[in-house]
PDB file of N, CA and C in Angstrom:
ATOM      1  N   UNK A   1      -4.059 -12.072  -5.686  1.00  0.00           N
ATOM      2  CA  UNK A   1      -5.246 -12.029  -4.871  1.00  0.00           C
ATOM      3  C   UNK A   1      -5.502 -10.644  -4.289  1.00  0.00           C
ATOM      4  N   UNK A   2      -4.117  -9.935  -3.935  1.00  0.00           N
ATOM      5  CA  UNK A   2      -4.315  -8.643  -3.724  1.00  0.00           C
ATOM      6  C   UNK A   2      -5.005  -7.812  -4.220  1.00  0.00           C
ATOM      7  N   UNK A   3      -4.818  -7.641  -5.445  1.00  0.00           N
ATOM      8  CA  UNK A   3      -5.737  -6.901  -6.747  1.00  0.00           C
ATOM      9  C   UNK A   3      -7.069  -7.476  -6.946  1.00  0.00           C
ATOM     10  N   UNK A   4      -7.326  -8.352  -7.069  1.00  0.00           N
ATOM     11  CA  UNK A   4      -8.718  -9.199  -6.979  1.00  0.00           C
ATOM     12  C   UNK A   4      -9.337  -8.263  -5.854  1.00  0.00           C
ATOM     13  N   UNK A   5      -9.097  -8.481  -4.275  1.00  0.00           N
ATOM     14  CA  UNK A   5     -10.000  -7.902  -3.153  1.00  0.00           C
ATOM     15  C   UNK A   5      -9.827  -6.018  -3.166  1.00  0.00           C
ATOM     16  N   UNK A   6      -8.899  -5.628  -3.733  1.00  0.00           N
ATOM     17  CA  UNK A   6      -9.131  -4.038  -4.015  1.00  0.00           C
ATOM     18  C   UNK A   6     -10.017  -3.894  -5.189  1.00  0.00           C
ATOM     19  N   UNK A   7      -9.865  -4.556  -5.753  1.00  0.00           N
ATOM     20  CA  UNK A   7     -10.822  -4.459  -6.955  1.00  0.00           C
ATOM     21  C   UNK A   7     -12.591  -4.366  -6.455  1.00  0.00           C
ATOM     22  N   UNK A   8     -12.551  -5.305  -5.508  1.00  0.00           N
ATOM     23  CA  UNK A   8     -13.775  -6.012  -4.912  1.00  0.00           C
ATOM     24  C   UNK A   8     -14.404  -4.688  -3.582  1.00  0.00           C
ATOM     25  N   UNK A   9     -13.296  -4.593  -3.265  1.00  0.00           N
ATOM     26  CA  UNK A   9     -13.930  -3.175  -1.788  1.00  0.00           C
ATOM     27  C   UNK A   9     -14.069  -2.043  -2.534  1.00  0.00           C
ATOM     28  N   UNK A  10     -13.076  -1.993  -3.959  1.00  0.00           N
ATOM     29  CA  UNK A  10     -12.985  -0.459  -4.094  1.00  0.00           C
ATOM     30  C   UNK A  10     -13.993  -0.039  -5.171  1.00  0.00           C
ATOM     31  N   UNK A  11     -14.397  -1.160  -6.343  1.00  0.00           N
ATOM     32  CA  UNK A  11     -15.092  -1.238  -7.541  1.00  0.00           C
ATOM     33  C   UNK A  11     -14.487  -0.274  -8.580  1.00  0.00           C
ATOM     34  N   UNK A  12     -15.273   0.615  -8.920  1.00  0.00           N
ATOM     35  CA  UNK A  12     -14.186   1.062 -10.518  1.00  0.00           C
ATOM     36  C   UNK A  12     -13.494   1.974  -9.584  1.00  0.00           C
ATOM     37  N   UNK A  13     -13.329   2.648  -8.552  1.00  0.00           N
ATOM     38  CA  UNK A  13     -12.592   3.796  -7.900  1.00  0.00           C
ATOM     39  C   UNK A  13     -11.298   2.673  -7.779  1.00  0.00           C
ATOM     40  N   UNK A  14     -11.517   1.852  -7.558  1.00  0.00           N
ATOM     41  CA  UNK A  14      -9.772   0.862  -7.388  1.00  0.00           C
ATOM     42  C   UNK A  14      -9.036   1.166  -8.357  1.00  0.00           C
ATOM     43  N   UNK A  15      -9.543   2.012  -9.526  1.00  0.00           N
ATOM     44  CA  UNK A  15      -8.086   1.997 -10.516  1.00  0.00           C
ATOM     45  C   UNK A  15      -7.800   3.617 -10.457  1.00  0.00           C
ATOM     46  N   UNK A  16      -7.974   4.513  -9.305  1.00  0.00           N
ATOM     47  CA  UNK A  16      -7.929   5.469  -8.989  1.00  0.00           C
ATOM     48  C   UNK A  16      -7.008   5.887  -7.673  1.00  0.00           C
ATOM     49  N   UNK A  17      -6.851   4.605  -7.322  1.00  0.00           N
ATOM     50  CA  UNK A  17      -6.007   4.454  -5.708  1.00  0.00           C
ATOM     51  C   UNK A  17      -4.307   4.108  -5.955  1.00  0.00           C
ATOM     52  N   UNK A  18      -3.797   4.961  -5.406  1.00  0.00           N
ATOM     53  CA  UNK A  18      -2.220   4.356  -5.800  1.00  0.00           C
ATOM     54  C   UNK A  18      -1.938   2.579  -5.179  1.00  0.00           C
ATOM     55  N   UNK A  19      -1.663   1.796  -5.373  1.00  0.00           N
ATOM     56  CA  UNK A  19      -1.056   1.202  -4.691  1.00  0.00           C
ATOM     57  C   UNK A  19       0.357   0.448  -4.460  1.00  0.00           C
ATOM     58  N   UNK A  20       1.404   0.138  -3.142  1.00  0.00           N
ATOM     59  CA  UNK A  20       2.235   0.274  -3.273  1.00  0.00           C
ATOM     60  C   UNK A  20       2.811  -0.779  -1.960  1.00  0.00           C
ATOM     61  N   UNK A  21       3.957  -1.476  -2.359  1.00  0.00           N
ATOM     62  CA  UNK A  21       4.418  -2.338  -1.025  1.00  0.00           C
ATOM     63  C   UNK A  21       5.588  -1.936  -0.798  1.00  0.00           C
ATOM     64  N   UNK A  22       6.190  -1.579   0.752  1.00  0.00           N
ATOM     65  CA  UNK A  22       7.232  -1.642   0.921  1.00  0.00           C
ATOM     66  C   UNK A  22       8.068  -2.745   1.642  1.00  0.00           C
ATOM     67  N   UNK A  23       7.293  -3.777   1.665  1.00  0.00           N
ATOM     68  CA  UNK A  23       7.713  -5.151   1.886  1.00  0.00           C
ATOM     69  C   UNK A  23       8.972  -5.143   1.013  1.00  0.00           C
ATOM     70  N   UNK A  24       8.804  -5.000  -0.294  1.00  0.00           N
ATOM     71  CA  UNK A  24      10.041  -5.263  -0.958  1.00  0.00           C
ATOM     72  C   UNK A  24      11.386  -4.888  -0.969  1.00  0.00           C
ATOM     73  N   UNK A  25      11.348  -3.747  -0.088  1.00  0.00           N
ATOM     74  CA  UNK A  25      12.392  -3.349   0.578  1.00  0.00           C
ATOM     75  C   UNK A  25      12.807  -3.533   2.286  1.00  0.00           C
ATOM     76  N   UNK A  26      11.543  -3.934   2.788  1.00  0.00           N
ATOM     77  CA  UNK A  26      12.010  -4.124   3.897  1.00  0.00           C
ATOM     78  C   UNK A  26      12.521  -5.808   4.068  1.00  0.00           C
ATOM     79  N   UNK A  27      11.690  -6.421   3.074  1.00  0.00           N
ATOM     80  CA  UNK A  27      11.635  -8.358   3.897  1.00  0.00           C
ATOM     81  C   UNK A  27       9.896  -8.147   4.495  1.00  0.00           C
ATOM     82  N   UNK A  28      10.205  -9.181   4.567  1.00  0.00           N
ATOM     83  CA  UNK A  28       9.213  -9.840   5.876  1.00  0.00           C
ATOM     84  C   UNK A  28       9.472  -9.715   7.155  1.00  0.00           C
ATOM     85  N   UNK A  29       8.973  -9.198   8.104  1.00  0.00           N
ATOM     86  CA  UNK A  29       9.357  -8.655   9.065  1.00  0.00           C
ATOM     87  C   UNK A  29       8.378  -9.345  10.634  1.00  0.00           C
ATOM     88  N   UNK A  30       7.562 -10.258  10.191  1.00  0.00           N
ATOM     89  CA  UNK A  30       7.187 -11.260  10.615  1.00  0.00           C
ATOM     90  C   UNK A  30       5.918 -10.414  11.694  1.00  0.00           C
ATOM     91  N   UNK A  31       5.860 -10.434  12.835  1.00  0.00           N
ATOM     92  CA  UNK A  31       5.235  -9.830  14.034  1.00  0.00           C
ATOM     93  C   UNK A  31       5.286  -8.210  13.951  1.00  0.00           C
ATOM     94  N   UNK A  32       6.523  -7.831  13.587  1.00  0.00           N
ATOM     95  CA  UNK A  32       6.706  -6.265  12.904  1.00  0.00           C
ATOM     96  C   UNK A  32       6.237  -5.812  12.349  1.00  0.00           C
ATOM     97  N   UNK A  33       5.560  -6.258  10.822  1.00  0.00           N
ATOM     98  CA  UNK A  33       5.421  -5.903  10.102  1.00  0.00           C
ATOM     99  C   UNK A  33       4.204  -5.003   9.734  1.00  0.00           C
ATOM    100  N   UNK A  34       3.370  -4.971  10.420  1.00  0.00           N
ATOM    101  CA  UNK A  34       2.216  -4.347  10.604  1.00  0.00           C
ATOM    102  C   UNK A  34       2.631  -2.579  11.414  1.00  0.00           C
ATOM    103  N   UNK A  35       3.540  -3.063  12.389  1.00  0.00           N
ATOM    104  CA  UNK A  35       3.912  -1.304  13.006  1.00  0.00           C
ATOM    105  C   UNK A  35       4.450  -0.724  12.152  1.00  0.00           C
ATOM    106  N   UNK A  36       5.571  -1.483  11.140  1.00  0.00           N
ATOM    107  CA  UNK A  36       6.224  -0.667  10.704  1.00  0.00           C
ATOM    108  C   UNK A  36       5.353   0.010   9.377  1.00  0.00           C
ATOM    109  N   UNK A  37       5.213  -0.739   8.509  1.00  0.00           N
ATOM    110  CA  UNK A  37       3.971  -0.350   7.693  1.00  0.00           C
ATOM    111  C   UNK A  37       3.343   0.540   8.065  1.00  0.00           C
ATOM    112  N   UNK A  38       2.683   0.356   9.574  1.00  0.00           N
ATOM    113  CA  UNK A  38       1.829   1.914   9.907  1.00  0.00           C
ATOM    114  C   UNK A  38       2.083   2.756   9.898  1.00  0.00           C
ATOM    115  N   UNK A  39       3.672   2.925  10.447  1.00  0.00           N
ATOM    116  CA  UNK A  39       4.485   4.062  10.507  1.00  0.00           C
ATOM    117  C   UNK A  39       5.083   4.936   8.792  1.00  0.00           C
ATOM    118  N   UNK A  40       5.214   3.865   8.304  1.00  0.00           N
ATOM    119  CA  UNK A  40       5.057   4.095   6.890  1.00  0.00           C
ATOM    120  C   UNK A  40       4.252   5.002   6.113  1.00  0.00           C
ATOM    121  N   UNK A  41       3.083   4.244   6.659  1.00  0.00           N
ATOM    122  CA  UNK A  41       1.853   4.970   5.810  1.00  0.00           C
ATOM    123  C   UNK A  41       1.347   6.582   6.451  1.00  0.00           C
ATOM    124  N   UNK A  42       1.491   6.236   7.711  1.00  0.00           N
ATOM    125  CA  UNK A  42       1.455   7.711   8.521  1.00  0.00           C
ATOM    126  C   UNK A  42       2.742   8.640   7.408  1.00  0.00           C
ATOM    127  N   UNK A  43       3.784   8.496   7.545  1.00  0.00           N
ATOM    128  CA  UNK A  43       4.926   9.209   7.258  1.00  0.00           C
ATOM    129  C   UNK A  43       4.469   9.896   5.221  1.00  0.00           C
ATOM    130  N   UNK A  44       3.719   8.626   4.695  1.00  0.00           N
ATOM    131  CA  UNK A  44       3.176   8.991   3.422  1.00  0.00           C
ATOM    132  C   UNK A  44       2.226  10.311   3.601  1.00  0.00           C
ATOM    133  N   UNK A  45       1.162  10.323   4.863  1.00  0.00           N
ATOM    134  CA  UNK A  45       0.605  11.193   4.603  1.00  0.00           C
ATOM    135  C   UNK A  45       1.020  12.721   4.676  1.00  0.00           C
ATOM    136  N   UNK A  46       1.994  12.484   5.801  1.00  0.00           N
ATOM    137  CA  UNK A  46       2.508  13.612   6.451  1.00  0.00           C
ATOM    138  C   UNK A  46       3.491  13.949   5.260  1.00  0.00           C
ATOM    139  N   UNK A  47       4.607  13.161   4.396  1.00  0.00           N
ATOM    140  CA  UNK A  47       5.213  13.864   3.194  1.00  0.00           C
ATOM    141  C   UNK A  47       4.482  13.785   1.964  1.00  0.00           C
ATOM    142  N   UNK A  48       3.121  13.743   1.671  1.00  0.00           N
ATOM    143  CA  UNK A  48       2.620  13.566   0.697  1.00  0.00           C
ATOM    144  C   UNK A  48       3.561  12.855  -0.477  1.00  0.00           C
ATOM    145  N   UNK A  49       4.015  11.956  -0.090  1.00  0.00           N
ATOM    146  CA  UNK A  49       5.142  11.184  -0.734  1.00  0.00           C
ATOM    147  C   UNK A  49       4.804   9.496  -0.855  1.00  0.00           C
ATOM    148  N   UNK A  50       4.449   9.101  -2.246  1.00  0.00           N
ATOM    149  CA  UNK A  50       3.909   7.287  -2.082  1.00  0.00           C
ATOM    150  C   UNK A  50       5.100   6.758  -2.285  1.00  0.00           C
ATOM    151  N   UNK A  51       4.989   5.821  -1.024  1.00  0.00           N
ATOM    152  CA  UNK A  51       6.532   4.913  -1.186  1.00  0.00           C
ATOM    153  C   UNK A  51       6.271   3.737  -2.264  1.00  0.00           C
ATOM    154  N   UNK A  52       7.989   3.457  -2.885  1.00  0.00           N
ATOM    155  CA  UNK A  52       7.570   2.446  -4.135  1.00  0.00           C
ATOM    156  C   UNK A  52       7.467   0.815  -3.799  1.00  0.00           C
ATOM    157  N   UNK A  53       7.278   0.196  -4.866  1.00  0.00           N
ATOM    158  CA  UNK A  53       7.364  -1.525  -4.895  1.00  0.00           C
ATOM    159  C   UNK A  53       8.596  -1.208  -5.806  1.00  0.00           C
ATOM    160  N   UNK A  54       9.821  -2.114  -4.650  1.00  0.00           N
ATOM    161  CA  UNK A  54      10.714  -2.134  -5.923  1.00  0.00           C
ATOM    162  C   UNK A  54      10.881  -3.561  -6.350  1.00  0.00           C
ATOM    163  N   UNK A  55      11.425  -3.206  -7.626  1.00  0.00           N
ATOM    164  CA  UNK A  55      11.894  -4.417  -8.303  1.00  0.00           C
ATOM    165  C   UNK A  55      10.277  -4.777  -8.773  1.00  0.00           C
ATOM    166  N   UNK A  56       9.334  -3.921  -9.216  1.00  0.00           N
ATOM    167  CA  UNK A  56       8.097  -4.590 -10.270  1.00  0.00           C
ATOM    168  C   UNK A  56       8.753  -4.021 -11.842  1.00  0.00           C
ATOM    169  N   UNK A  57       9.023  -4.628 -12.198  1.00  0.00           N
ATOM    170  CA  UNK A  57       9.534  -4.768 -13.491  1.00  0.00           C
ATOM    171  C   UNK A  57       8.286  -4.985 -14.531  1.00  0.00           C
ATOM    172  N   UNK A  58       7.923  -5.956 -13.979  1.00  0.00           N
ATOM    173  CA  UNK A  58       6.965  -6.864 -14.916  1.00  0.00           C
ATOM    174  C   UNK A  58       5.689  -7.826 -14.861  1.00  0.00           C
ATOM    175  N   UNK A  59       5.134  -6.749 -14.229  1.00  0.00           N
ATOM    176  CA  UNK A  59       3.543  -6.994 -13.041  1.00  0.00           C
ATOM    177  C   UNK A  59       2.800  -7.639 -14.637  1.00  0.00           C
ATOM    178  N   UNK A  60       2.301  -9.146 -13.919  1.00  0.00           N
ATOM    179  CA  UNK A  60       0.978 -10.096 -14.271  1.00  0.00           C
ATOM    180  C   UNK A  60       0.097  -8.809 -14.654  1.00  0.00           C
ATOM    181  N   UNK A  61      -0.302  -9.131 -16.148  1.00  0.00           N
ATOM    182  CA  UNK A  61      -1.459  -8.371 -16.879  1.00  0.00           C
ATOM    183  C   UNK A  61      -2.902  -7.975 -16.140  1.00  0.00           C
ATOM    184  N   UNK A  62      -2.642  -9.286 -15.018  1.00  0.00           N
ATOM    185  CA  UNK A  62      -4.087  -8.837 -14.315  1.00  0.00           C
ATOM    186  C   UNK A  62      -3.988  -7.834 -13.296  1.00  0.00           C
ATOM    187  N   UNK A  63      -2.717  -7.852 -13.011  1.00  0.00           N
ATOM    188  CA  UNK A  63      -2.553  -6.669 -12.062  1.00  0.00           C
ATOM    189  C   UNK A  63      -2.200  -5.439 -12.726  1.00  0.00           C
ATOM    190  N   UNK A  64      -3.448  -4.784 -12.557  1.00  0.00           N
ATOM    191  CA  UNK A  64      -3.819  -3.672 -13.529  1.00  0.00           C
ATOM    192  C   UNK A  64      -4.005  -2.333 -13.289  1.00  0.00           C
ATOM    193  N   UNK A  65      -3.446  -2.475 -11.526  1.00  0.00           N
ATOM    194  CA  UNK A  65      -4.225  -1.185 -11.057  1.00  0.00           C
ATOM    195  C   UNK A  65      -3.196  -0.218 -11.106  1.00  0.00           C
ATOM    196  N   UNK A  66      -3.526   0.806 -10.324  1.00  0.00           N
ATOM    197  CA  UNK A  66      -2.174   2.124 -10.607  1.00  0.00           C
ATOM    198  C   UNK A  66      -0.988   1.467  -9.077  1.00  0.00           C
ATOM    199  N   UNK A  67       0.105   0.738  -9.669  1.00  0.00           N
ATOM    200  CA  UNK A  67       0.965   0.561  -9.114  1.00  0.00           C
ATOM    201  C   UNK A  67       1.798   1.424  -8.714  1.00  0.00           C
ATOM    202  N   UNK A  68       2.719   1.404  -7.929  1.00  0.00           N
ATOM    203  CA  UNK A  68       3.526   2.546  -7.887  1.00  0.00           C
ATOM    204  C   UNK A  68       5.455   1.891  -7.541  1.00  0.00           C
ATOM    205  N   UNK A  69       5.887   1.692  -8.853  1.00  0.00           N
ATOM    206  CA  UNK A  69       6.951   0.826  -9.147  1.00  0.00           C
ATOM    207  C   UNK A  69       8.313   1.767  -9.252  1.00  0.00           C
ATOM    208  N   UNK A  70       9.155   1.278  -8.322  1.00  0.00           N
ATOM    209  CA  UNK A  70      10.524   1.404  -8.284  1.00  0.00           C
ATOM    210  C   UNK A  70      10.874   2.217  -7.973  1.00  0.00           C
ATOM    211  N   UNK A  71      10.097   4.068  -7.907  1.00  0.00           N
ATOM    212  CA  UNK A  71      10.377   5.071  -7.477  1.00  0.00           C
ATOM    213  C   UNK A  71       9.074   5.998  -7.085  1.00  0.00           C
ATOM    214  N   UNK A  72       9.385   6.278  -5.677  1.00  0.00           N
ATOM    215  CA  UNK A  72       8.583   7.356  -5.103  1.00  0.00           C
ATOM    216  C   UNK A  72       8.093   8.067  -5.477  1.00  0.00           C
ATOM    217  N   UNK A  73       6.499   8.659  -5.528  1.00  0.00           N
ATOM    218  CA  UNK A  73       5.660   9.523  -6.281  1.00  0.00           C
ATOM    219  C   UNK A  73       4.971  10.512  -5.415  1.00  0.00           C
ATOM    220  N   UNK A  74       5.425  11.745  -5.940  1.00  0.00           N
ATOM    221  CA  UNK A  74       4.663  12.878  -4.820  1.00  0.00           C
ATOM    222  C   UNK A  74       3.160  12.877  -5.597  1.00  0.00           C
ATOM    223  N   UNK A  75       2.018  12.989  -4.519  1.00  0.00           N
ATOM    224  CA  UNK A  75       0.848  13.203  -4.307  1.00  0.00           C
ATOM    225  C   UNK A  75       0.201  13.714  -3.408  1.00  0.00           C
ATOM    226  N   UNK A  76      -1.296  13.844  -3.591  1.00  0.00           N
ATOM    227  CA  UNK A  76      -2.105  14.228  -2.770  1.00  0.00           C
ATOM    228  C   UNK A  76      -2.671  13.109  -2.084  1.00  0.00           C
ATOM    229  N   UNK A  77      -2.439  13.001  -0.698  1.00  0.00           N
ATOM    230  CA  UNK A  77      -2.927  12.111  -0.029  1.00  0.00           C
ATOM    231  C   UNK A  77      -3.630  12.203   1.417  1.00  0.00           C
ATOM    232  N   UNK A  78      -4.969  12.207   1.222  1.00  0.00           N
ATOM    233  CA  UNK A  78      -5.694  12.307   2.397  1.00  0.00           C
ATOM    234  C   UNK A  78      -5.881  11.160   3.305  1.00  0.00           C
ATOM    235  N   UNK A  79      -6.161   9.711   2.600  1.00  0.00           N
ATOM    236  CA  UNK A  79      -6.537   9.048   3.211  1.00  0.00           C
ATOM    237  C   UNK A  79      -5.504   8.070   2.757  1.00  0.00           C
ATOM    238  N   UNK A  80      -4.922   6.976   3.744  1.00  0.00           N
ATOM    239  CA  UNK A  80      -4.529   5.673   3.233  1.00  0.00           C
ATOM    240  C   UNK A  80      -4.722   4.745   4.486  1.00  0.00           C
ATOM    241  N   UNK A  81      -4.652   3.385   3.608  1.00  0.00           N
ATOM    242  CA  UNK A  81      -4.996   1.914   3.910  1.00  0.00           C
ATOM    243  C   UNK A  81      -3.598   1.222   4.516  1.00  0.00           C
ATOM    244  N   UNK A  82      -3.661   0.752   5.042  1.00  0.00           N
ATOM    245  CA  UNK A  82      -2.285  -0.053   5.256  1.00  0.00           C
ATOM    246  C   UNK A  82      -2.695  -1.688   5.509  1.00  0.00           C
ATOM    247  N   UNK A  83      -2.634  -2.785   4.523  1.00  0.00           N
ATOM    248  CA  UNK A  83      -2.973  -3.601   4.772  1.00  0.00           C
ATOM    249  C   UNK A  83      -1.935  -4.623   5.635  1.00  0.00           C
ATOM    250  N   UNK A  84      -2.215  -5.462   6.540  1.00  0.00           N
ATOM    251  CA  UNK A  84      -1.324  -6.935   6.871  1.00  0.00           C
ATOM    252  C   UNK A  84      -1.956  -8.253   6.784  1.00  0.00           C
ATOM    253  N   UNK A  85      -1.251  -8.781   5.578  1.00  0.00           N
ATOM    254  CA  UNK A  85      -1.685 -10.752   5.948  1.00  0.00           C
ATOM    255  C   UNK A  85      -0.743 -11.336   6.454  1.00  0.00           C
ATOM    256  N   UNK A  86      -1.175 -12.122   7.743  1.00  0.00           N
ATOM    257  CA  UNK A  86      -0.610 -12.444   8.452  1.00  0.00           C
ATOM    258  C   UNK A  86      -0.586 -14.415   8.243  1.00  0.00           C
ATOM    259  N   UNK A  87       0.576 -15.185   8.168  1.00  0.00           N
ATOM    260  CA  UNK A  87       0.434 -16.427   8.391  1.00  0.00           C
ATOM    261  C   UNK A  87      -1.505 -17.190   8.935  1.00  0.00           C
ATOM    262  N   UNK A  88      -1.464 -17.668   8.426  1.00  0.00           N
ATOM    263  CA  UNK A  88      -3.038 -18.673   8.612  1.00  0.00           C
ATOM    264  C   UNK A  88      -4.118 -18.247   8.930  1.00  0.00           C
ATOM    265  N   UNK A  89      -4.070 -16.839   7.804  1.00  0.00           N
ATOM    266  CA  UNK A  89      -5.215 -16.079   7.122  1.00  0.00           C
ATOM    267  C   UNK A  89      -5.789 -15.215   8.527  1.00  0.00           C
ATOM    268  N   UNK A  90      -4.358 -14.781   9.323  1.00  0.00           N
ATOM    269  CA  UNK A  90      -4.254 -13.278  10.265  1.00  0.00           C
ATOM    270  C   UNK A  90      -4.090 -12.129   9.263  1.00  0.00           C
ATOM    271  N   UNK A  91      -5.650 -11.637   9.135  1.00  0.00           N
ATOM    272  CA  UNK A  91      -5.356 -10.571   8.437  1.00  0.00           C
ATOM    273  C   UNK A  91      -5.900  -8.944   8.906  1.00  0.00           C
ATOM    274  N   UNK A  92      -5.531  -7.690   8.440  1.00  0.00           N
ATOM    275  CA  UNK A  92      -5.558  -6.800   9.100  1.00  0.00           C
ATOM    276  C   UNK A  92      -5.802  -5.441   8.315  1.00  0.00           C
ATOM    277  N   UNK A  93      -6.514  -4.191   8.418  1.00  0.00           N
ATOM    278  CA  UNK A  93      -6.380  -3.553   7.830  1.00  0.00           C
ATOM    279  C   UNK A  93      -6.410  -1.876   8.959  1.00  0.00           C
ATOM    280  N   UNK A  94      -5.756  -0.862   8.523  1.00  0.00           N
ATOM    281  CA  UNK A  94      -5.930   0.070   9.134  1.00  0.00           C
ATOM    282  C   UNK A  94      -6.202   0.803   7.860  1.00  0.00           C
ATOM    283  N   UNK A  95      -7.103   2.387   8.419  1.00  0.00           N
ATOM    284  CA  UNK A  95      -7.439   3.265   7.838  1.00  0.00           C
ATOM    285  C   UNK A  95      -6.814   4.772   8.353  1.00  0.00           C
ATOM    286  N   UNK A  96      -6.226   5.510   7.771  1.00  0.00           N
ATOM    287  CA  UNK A  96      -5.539   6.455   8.125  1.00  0.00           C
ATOM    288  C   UNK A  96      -5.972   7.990   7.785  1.00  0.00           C
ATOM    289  N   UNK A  97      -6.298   8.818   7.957  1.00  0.00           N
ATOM    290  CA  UNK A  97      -6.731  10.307   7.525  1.00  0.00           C
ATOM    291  C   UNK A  97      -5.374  10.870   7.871  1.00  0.00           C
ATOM    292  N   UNK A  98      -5.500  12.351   6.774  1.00  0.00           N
ATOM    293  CA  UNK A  98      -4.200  13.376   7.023  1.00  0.00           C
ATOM    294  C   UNK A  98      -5.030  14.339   8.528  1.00  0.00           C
ATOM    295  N   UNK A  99      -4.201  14.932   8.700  1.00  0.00           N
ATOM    296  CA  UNK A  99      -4.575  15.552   9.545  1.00  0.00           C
ATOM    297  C   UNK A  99      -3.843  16.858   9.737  1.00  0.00           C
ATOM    298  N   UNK A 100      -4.364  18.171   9.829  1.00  0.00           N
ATOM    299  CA  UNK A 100      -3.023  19.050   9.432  1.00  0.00           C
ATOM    300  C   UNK A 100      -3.497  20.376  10.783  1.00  0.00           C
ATOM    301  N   UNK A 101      -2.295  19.868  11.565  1.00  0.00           N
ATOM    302  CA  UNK A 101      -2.803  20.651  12.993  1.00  0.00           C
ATOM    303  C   UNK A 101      -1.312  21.351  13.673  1.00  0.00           C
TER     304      UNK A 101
END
């Protein structure tokens, strides 16, 4: 469903966007999981560094977009998203700019 709604906000630029979970290394982190993520994604911009999904081995054909599997990828990154779904459709999104001061 993930890929479905990036597909849907981003249109053909969605297969131009890295995307990447570090859920899979952290767990579920329940009430947390949203700070830490932020802190995450801040830390991506500041090392121009995309953190990976580990353990995608063998991503569903429909999930098609530019994943970013098992190991960390240096890039250029101005802007990122940090999404949270939360239990009984609490859901959340932040938007992040680099900022170089």
């Amino acid at each position: 469903l993930e890929t479905v709604a990036i597909k849907r906000a981003f249109g053909d630029y969605a297969y131009k966007v890295p995307v990447s979970s570090t859920k899979s290394m952290t767990g579920h982190l329940l009430g947390g999981a949203g700070g830490l993520e932020s802190g995450i994604t801040v830390l991506a911009l500041r090392d121009q560094i995309l953190p990976p999904t580990m353990n995608l081995d063998n991503p569903d054909p429909e999930c098609d977009l530019d994943y970013v599997p098992n190991q960390a990828r240096k890039a250029k990154v101005e802007y990122a998203m940090s999404n949270s779904f939360g239990f009984g459709g609490t859901n959340g999104a932040l938007l992040f700019r680099r900022w170089d001061g």
